[in-house]
PDB file of N, CA and C in Angstrom:
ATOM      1  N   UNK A   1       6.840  -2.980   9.249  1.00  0.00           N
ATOM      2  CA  UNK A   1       6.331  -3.905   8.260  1.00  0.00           C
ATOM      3  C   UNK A   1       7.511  -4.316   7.367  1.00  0.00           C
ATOM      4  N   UNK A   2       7.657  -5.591   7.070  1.00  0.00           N
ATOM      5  CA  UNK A   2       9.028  -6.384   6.701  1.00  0.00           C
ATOM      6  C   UNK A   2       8.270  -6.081   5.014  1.00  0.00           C
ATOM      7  N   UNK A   3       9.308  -6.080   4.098  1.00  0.00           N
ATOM      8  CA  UNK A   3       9.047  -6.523   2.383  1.00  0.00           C
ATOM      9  C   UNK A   3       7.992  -7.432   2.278  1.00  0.00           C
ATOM     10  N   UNK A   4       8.024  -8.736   2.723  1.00  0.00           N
ATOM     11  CA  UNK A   4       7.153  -9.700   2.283  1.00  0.00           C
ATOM     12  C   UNK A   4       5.727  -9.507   2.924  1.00  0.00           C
ATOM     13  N   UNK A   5       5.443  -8.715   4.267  1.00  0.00           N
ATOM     14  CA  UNK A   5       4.497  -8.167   4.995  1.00  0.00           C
ATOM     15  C   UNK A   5       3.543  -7.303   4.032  1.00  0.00           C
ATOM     16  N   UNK A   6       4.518  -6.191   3.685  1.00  0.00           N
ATOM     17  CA  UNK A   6       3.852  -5.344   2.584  1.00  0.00           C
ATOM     18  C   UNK A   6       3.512  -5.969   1.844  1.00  0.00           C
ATOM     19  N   UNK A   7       4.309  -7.043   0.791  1.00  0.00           N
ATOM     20  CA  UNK A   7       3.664  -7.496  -0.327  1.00  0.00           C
ATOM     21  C   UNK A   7       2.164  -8.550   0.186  1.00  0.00           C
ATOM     22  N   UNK A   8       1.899  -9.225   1.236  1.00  0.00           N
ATOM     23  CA  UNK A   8       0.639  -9.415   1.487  1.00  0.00           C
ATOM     24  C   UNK A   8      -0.402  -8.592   1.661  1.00  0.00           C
ATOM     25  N   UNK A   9      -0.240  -7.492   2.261  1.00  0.00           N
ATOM     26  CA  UNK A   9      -1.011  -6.277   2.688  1.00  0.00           C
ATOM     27  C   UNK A   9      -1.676  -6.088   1.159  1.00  0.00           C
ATOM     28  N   UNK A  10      -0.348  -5.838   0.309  1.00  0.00           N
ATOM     29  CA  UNK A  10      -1.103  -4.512  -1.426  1.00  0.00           C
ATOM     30  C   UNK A  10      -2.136  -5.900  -1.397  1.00  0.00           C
ATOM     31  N   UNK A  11      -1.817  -7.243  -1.282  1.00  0.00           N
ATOM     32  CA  UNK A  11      -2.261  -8.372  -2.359  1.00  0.00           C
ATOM     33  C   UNK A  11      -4.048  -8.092  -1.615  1.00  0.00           C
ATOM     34  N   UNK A  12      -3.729  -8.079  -0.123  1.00  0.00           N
ATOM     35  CA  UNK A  12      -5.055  -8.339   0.838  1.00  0.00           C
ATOM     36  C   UNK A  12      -5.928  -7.117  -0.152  1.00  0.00           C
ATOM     37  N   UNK A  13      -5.237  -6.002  -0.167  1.00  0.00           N
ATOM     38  CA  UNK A  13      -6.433  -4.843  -0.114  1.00  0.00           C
ATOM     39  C   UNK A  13      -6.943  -5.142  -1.728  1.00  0.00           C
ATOM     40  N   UNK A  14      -6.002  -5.706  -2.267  1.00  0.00           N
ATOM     41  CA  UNK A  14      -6.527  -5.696  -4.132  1.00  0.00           C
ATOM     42  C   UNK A  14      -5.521  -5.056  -4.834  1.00  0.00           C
ATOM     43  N   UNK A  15      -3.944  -5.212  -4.533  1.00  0.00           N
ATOM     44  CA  UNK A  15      -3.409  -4.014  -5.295  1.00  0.00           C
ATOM     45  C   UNK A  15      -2.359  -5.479  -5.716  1.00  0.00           C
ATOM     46  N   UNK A  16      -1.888  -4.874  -6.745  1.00  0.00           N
ATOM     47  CA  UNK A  16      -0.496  -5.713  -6.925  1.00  0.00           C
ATOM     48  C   UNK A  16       1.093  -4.604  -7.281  1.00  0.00           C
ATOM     49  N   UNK A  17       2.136  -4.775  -7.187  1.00  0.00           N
ATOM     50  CA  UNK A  17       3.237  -4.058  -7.062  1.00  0.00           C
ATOM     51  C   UNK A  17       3.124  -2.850  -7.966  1.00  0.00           C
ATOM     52  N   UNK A  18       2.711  -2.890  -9.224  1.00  0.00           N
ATOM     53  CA  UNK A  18       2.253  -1.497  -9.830  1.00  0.00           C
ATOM     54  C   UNK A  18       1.390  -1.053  -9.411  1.00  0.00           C
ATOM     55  N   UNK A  19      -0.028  -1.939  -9.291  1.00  0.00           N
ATOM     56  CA  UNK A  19      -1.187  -0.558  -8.986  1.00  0.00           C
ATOM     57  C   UNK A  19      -0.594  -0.077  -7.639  1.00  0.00           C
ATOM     58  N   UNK A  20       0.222  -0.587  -6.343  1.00  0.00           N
ATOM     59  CA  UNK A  20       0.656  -0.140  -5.557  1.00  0.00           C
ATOM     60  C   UNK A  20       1.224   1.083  -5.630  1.00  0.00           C
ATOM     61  N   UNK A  21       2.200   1.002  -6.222  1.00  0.00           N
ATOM     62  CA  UNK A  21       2.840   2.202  -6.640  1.00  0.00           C
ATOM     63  C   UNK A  21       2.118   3.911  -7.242  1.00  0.00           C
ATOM     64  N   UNK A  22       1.442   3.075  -8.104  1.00  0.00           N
ATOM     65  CA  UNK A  22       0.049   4.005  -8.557  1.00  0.00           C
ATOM     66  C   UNK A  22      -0.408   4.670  -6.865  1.00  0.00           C
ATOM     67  N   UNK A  23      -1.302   3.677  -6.345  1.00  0.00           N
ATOM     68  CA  UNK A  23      -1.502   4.852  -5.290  1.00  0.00           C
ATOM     69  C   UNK A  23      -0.933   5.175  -4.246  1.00  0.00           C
ATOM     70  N   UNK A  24       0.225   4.591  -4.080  1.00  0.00           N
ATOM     71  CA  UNK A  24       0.906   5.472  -3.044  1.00  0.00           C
ATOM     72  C   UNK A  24       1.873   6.979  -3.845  1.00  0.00           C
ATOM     73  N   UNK A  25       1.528   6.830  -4.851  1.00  0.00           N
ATOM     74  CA  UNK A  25       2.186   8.052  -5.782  1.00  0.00           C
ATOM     75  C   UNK A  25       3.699   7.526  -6.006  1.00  0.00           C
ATOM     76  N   UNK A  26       4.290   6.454  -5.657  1.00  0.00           N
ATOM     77  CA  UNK A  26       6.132   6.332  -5.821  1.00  0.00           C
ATOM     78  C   UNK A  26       6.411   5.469  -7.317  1.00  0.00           C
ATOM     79  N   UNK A  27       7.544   6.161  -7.230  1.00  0.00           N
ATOM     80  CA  UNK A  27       8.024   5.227  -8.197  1.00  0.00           C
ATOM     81  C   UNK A  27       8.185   3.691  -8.614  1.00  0.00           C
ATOM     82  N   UNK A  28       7.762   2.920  -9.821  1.00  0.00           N
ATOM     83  CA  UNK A  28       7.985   1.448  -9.497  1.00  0.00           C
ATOM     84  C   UNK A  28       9.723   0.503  -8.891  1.00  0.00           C
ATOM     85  N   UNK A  29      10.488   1.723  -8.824  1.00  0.00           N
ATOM     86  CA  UNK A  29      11.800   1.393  -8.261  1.00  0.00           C
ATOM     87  C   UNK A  29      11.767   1.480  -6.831  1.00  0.00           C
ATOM     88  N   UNK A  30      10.918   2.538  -6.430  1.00  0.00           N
ATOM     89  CA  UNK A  30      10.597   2.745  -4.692  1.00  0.00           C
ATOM     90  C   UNK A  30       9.807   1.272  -4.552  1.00  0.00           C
ATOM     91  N   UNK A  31       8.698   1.050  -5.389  1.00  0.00           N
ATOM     92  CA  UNK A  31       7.759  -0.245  -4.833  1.00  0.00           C
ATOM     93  C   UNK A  31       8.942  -1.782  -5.326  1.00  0.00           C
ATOM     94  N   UNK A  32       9.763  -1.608  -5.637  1.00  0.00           N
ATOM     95  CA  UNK A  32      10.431  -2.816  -5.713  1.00  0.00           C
ATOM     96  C   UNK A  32      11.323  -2.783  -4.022  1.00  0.00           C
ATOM     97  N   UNK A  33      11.893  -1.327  -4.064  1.00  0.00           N
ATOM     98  CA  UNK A  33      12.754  -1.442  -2.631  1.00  0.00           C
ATOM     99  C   UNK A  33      12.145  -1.840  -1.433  1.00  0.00           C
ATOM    100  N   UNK A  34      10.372  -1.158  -1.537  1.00  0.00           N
ATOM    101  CA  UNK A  34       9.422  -1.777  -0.189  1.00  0.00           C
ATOM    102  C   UNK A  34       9.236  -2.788  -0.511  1.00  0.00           C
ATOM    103  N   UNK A  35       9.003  -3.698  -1.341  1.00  0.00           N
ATOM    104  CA  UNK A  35       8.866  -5.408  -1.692  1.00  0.00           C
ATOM    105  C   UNK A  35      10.092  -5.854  -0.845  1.00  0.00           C
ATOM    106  N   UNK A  36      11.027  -5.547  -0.913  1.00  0.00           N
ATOM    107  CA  UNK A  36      12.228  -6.044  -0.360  1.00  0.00           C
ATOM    108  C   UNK A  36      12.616  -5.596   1.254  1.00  0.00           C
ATOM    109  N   UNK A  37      12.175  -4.692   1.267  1.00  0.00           N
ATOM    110  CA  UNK A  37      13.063  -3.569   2.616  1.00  0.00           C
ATOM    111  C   UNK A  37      12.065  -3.397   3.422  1.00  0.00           C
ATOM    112  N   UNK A  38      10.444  -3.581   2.893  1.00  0.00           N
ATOM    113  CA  UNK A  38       9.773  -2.965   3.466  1.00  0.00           C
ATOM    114  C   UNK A  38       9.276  -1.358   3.562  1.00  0.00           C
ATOM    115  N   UNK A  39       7.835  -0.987   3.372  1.00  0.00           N
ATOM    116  CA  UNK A  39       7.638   0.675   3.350  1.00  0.00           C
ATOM    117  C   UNK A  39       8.442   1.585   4.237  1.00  0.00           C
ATOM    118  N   UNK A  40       7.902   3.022   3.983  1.00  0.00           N
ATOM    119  CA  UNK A  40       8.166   3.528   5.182  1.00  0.00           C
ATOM    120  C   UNK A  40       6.865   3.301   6.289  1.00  0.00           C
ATOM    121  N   UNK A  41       6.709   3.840   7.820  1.00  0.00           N
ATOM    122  CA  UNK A  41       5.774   3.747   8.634  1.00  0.00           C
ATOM    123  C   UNK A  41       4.492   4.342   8.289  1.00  0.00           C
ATOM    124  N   UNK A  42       4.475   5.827   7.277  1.00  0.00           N
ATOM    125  CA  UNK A  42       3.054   6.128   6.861  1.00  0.00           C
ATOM    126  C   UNK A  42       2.313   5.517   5.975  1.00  0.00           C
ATOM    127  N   UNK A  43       3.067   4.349   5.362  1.00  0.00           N
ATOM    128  CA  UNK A  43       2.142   3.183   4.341  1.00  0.00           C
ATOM    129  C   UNK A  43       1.781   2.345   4.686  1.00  0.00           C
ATOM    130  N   UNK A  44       3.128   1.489   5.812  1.00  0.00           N
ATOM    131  CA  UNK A  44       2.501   0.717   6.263  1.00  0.00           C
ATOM    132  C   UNK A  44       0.920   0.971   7.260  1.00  0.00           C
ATOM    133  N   UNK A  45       0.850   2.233   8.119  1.00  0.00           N
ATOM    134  CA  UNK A  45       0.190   2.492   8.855  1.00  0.00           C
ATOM    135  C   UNK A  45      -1.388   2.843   8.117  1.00  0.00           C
ATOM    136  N   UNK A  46      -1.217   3.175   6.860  1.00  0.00           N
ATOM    137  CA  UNK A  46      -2.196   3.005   6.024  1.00  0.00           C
ATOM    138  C   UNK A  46      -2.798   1.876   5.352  1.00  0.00           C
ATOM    139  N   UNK A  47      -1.885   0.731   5.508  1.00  0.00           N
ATOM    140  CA  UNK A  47      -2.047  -0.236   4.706  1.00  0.00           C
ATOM    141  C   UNK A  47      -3.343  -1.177   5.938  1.00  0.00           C
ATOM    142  N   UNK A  48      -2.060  -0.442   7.423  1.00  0.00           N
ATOM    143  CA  UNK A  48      -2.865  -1.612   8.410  1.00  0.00           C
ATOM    144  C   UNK A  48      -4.373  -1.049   8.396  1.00  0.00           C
ATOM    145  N   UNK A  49      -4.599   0.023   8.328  1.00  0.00           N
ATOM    146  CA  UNK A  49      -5.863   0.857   8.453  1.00  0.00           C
ATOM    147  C   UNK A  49      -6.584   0.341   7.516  1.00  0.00           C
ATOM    148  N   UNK A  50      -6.801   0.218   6.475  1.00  0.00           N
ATOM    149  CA  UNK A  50      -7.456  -0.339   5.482  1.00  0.00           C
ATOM    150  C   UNK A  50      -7.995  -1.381   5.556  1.00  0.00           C
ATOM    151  N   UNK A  51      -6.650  -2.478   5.855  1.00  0.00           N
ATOM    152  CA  UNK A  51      -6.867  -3.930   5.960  1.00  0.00           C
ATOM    153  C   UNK A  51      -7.927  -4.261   7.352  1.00  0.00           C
ATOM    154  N   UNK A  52      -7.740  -3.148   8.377  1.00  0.00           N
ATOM    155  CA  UNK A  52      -8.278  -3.294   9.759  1.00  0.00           C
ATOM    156  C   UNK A  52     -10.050  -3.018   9.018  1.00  0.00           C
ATOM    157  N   UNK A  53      -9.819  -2.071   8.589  1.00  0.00           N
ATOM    158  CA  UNK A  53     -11.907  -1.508   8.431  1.00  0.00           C
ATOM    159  C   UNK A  53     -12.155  -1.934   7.335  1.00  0.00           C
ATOM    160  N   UNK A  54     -11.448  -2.212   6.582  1.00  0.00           N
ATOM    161  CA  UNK A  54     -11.673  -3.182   5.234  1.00  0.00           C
ATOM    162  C   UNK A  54     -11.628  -2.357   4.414  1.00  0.00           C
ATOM    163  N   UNK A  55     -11.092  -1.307   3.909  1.00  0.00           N
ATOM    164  CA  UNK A  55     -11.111  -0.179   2.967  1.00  0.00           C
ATOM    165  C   UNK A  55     -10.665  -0.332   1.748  1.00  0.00           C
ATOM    166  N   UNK A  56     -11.093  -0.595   0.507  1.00  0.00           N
ATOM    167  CA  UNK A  56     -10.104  -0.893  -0.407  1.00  0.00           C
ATOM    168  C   UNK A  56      -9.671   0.769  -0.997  1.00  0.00           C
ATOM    169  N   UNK A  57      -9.148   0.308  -2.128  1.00  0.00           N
ATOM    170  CA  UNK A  57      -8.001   1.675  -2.305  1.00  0.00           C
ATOM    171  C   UNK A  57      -9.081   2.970  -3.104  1.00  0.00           C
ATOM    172  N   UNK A  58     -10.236   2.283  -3.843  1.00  0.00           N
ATOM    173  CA  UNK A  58     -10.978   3.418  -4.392  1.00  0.00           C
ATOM    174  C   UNK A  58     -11.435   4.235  -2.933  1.00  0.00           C
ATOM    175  N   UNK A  59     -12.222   3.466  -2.277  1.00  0.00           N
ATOM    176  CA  UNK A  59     -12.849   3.789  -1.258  1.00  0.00           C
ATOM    177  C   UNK A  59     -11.744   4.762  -0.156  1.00  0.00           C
ATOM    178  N   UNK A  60     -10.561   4.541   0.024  1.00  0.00           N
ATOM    179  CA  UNK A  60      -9.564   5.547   0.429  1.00  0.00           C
ATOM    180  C   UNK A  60      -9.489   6.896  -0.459  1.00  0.00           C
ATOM    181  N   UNK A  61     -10.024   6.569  -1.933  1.00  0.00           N
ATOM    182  CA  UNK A  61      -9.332   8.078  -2.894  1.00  0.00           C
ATOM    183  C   UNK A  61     -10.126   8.587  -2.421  1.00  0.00           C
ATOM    184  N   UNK A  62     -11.703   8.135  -2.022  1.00  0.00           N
ATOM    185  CA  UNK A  62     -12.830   9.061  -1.901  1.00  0.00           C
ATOM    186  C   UNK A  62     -12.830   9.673  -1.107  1.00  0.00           C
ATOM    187  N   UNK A  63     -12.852   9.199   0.275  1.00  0.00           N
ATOM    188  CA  UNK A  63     -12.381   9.981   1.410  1.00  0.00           C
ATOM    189  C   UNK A  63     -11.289  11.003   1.823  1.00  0.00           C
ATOM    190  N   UNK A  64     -10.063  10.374   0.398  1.00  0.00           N
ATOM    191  CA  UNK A  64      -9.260  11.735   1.231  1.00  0.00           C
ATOM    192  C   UNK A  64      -9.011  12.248  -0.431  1.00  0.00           C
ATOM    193  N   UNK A  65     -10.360  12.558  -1.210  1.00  0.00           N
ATOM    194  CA  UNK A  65     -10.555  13.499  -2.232  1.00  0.00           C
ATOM    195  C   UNK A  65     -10.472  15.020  -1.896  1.00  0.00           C
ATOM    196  N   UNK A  66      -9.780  15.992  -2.336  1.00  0.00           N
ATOM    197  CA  UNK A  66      -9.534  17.548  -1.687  1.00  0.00           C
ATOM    198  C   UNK A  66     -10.781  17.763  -2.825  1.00  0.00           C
TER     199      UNK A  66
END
């Protein structure tokens, strides 16, 4: 997933570059480098998952609540 890929993905699910950051737990300096560079493969692979079953991001906390 390319920078600008990701940044459609947060926009699709409802997130924008901070709340992004918020839930992937990183820093807003990490979510500027994936804006640009692109995630690593376990975000993007989460991001596609979401966007695929339609999951938005509350609906992810719930499910993977410990």
């Amino acid at each position: 997933m390319t920078g600008p890929e990701y940044l459609a993905a947060i926009e699709h699910v409802g997130l924008n570059q901070s709340k992004a950051g918020v839930f992937f737990g990183a820093h807003e300096q990490t979510g500027r480098r994936w804006a640009a560079n692109g995630p690593p493969e376990s975000v993007a692979m989460l991001l596609r998952l979401m966007i695929r079953c339609e999951y938005t991001p509350d609906q992810v906390r719930k499910l993977t609540a410990v």
